[in-house]
N, C-alpha and C. Protein backbone atom coordinates (compact mmCIF):
# COMPACT_ATOMS: atom_id res chain seq x y z
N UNK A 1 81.57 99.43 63.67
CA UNK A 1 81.35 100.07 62.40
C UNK A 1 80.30 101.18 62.50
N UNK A 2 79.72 100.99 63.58
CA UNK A 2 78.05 101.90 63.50
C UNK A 2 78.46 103.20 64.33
N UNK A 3 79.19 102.94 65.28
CA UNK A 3 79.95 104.24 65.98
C UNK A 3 81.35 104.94 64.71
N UNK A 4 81.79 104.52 64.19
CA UNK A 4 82.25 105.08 63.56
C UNK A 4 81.57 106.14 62.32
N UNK A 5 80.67 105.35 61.50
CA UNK A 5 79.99 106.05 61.25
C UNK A 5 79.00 107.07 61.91
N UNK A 6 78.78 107.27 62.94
CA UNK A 6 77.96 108.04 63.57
C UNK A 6 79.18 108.68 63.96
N UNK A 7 80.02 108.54 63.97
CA UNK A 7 81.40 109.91 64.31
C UNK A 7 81.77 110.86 63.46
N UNK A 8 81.76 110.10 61.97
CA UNK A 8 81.81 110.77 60.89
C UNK A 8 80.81 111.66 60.71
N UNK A 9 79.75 111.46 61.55
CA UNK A 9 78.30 112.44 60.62
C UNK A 9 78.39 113.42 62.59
N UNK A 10 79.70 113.49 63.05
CA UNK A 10 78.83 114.20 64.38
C UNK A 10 78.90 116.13 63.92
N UNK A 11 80.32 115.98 63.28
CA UNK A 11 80.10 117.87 62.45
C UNK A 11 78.86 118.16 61.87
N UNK A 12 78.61 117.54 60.81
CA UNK A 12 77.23 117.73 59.97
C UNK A 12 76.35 117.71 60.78
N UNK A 13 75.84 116.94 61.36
CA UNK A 13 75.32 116.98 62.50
C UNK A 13 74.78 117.65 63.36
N UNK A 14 76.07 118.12 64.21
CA UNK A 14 76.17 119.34 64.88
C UNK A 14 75.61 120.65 64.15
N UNK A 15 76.33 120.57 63.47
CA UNK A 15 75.76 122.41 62.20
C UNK A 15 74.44 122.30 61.70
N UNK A 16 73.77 121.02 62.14
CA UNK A 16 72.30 121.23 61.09
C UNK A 16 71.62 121.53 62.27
N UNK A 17 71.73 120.83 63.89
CA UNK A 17 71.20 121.29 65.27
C UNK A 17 71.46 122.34 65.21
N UNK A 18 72.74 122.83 65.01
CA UNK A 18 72.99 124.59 65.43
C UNK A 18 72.58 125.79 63.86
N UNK A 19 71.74 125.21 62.80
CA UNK A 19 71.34 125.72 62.36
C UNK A 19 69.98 125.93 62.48
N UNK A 20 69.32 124.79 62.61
CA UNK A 20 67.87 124.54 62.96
C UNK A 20 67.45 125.20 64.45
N UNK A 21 68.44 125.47 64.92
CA UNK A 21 67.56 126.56 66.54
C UNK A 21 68.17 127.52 66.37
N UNK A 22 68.97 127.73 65.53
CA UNK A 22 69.24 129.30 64.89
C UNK A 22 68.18 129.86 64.46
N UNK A 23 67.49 129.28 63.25
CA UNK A 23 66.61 129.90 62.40
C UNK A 23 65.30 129.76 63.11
N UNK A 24 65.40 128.38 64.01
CA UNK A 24 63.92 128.97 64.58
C UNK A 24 63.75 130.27 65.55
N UNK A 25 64.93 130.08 66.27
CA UNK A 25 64.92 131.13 67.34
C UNK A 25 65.05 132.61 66.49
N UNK A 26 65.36 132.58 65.41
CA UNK A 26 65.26 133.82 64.56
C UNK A 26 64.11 134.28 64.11
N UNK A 27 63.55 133.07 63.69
CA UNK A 27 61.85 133.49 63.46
C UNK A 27 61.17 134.06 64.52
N UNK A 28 61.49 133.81 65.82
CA UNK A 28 60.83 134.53 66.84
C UNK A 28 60.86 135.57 67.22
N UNK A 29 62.20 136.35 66.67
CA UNK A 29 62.69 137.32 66.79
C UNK A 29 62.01 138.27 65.54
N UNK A 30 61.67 137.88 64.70
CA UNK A 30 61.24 138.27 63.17
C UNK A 30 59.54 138.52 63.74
N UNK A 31 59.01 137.66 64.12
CA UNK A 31 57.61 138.09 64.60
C UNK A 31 57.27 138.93 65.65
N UNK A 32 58.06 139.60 66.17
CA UNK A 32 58.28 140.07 67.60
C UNK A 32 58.95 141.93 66.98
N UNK A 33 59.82 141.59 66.47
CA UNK A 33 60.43 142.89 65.28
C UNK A 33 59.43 143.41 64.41
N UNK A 34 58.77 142.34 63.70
CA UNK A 34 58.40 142.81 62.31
C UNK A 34 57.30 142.36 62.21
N UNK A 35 56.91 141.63 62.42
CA UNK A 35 54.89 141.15 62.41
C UNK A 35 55.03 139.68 61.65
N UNK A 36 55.90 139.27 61.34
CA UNK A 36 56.34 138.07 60.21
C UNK A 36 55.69 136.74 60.85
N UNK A 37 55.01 135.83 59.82
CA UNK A 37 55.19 135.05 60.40
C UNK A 37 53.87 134.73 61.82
N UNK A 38 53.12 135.58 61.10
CA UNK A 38 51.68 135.63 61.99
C UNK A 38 51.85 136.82 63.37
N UNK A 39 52.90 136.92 63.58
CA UNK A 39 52.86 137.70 64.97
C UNK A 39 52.72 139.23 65.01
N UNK A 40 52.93 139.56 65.65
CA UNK A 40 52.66 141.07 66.36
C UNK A 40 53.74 141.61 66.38
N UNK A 41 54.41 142.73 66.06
CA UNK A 41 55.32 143.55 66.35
C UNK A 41 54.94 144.06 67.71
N UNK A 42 56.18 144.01 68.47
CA UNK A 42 55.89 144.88 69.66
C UNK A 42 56.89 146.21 69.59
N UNK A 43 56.47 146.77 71.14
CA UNK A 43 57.58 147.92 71.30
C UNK A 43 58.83 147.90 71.49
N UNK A 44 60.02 148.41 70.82
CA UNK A 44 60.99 147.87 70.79
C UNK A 44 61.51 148.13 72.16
N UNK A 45 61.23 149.30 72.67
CA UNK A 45 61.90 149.37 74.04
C UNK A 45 60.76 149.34 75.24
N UNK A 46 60.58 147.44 75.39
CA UNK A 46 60.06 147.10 76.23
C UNK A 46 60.95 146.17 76.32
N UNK A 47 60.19 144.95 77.54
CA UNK A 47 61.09 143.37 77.69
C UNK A 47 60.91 142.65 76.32
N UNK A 48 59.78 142.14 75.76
CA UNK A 48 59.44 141.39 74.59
C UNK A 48 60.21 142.25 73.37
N UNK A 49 60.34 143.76 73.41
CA UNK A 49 61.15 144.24 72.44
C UNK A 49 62.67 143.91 72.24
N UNK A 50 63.56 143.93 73.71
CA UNK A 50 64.62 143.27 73.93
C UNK A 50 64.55 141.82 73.84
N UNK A 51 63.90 141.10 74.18
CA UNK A 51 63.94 139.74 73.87
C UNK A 51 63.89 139.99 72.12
N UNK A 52 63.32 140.28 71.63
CA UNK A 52 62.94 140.13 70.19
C UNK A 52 64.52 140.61 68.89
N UNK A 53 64.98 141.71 69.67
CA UNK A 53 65.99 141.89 69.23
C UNK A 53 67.66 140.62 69.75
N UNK A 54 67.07 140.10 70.62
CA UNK A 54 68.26 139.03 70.87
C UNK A 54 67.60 137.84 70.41
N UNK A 55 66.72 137.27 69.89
CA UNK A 55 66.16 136.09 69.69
C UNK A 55 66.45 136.52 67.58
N UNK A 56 66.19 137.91 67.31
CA UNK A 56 66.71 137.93 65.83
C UNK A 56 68.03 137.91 65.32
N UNK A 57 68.82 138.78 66.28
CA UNK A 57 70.24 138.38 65.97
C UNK A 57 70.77 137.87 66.64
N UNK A 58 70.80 136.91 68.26
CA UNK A 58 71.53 136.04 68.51
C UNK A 58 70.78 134.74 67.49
N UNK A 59 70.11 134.69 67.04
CA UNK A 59 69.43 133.26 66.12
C UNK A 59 70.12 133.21 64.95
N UNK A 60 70.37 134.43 64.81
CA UNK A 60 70.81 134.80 63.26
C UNK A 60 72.64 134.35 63.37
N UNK A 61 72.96 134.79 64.13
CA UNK A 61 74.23 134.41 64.61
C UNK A 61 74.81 133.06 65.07
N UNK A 62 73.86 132.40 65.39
CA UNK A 62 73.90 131.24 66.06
C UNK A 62 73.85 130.11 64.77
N UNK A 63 72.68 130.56 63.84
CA UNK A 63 72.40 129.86 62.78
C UNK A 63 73.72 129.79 61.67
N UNK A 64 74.20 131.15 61.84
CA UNK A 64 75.69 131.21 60.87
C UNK A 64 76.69 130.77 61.77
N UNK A 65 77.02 130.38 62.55
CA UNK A 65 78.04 129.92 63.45
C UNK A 65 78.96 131.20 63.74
N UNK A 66 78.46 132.06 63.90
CA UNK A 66 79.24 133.52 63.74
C UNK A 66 78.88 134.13 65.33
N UNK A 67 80.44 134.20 66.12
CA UNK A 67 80.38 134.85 67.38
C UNK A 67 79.69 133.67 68.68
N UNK A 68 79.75 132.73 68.01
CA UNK A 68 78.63 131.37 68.63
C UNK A 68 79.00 131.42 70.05
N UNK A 69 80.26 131.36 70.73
CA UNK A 69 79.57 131.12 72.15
C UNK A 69 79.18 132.89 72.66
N UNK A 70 79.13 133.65 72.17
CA UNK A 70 78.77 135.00 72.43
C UNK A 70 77.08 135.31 72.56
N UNK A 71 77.09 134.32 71.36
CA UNK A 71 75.39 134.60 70.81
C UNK A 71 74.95 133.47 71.82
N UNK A 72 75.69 131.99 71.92
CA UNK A 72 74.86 131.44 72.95
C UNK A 72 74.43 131.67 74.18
N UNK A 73 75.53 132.36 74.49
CA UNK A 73 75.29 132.77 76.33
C UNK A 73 73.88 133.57 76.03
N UNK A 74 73.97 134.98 75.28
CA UNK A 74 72.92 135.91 75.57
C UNK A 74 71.56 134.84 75.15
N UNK A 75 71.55 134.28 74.48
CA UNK A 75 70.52 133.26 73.86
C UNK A 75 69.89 132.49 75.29
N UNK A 76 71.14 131.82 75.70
CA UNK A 76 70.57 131.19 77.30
C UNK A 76 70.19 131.55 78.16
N UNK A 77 70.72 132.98 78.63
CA UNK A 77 70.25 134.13 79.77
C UNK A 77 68.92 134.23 79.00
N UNK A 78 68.43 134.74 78.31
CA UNK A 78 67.03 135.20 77.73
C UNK A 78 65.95 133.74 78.05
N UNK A 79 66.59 132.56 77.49
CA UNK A 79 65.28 131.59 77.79
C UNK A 79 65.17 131.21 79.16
N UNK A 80 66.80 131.65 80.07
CA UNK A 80 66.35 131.93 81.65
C UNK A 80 65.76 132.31 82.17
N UNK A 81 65.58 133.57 81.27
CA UNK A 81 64.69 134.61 82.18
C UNK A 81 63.43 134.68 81.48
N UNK A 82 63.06 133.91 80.64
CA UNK A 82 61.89 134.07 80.03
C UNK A 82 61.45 132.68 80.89
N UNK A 83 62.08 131.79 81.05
CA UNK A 83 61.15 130.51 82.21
C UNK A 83 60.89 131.19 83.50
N UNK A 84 61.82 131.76 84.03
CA UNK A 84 61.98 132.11 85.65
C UNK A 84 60.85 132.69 85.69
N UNK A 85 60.42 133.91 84.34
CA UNK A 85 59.62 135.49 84.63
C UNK A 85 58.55 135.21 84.32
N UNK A 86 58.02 134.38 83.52
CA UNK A 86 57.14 134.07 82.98
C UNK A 86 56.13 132.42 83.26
N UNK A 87 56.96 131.40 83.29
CA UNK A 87 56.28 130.29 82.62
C UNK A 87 56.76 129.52 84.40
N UNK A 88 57.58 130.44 85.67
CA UNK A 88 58.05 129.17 87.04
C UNK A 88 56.39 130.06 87.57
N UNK A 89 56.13 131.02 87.51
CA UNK A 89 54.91 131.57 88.32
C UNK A 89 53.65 130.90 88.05
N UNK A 90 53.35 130.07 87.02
CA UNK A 90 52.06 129.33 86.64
C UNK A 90 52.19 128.11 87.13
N UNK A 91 53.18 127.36 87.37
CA UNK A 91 52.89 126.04 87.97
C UNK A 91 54.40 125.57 88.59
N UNK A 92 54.61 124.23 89.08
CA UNK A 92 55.82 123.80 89.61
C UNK A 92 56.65 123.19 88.41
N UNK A 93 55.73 122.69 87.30
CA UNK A 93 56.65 121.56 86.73
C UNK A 93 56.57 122.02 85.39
N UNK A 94 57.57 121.91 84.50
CA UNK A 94 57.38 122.54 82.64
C UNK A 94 56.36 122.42 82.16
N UNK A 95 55.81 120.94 82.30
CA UNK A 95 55.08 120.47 81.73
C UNK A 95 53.37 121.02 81.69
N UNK A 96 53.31 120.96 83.09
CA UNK A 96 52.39 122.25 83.46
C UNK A 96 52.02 123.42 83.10
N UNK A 97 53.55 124.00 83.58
CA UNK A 97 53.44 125.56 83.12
C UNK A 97 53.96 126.13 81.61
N UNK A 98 53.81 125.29 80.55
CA UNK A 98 54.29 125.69 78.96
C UNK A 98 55.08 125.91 79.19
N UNK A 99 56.62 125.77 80.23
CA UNK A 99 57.97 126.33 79.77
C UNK A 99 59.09 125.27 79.36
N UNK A 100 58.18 124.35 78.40
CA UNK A 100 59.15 123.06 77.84
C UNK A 100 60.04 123.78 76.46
N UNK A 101 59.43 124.84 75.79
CA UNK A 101 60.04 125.12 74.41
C UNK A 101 61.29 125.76 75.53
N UNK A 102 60.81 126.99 76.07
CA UNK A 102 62.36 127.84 76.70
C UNK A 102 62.77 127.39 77.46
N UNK A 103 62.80 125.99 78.09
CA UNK A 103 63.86 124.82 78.96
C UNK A 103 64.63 124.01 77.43
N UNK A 104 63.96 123.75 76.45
CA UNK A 104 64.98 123.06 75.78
C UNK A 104 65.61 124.22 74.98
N UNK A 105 64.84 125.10 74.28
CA UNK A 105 65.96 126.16 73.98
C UNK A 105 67.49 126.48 74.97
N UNK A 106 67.38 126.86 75.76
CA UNK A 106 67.93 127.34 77.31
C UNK A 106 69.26 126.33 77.15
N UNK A 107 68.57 124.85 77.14
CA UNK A 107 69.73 123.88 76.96
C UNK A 107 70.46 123.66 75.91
N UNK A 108 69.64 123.80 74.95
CA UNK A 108 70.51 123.38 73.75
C UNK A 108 71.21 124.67 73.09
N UNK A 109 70.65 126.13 73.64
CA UNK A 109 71.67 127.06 72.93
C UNK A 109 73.24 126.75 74.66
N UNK A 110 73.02 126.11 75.69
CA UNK A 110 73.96 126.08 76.63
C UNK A 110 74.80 125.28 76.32
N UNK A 111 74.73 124.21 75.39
CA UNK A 111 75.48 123.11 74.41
C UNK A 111 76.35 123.91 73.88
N UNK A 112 75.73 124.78 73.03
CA UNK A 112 76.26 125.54 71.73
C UNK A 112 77.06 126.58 72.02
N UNK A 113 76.93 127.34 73.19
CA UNK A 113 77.66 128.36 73.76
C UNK A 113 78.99 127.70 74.23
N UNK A 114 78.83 126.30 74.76
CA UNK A 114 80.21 125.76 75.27
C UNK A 114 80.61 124.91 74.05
N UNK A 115 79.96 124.28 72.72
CA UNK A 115 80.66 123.99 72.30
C UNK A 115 81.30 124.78 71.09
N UNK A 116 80.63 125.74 70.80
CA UNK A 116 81.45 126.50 69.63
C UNK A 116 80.50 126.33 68.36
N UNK A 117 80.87 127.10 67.21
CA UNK A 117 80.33 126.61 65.77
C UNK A 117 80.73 125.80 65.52
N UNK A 118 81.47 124.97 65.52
CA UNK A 118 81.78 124.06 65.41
C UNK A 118 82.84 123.84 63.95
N UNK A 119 83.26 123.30 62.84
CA UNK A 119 83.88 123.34 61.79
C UNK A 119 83.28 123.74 60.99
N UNK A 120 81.52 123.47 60.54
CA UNK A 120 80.86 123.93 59.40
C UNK A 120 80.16 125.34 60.27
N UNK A 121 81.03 126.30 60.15
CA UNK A 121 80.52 127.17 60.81
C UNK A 121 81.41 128.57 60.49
N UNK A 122 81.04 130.18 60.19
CA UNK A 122 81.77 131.20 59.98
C UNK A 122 82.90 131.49 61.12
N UNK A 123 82.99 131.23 62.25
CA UNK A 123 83.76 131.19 63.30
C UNK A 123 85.10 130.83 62.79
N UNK A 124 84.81 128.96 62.28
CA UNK A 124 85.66 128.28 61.99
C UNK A 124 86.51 129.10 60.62
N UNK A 125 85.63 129.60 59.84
CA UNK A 125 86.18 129.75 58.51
C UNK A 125 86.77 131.27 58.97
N UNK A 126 86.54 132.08 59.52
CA UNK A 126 87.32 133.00 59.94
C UNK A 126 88.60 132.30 60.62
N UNK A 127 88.72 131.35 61.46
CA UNK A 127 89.74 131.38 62.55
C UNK A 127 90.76 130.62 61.10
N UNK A 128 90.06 130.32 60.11
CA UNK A 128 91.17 129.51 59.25
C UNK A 128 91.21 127.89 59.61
N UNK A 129 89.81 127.71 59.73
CA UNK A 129 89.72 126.26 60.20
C UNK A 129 88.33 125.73 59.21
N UNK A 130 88.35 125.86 57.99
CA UNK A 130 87.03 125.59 57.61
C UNK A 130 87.33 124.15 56.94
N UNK A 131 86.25 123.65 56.43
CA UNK A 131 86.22 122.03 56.16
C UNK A 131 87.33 121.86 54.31
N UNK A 132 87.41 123.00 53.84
CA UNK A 132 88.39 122.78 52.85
C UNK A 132 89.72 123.26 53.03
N UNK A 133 90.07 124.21 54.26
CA UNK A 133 90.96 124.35 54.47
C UNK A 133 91.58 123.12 55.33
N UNK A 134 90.68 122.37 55.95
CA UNK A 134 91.44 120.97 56.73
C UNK A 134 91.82 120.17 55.74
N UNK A 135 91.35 119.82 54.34
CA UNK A 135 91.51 119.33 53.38
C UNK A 135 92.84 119.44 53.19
N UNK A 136 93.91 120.35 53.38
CA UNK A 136 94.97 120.75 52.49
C UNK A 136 96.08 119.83 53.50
């Protein structure tokens, strides 16, 4: 009975994970763009400027389920290269070197890139697959 119910809630589910590292990873992008949110605007055409512009609209994208494994890949390459460039040169292990947020980002937008928006998601409702159109 308890797996079933936990089957029923795995869409909802899914869309509130793939909304919740949408919007965070958007906020990062928003402080990095625009000063929001305590941060610093940087230069747009630097690395942190390109990161900033893929962390606002792949987040933003990711959060609407819109273009999702498109937005995930670029989402995952970025927290790649933000561990590799940044956070493998300070020590051997994550834990060490602060690169636990962009190792679980990294993974969980690599979820999301292979699994899709999933049903509660603009993807779906474009492809003609949304949760009231399964209804019919």
């Amino acid at each position: 009975m308890m797996l079933t119910l936990f089957g029923q809630l795995a869409a909802p589910l899914y869309a509130l994970m793939r909304i919740a590292f949408g919007i965070l990873f958007w906020c990062h992008g928003a402080q990095k763009l625009f000063g929001l949110f305590g941060g610093e605007r940087v230069e747009l055409a630097s690395r942190l400027g390109v990161a900033g512009v893929i962390e606002f609209f792949g987040g933003l994208a990711i959060a609407l389920g819109l273009f999702t494994p498109v937005a995930g890949l670029f989402c995952t390459l970025l927290m790649a290269a933000a561990y590799l460039t940044v956070h493998a040169k300070q020590a051997v292990l994550p834990i060490q070197n602060g690169g636990e947020p962009a190792l679980l980002y990294m993974f969980a937008f690599l979820y999301i890139m292979a699994h899709g928006g999933g049903r509660w998601s603009l993807d779906a409702y474009i492809q003609g697959t949304s949760i009231a159109r399964n209804r019919r």
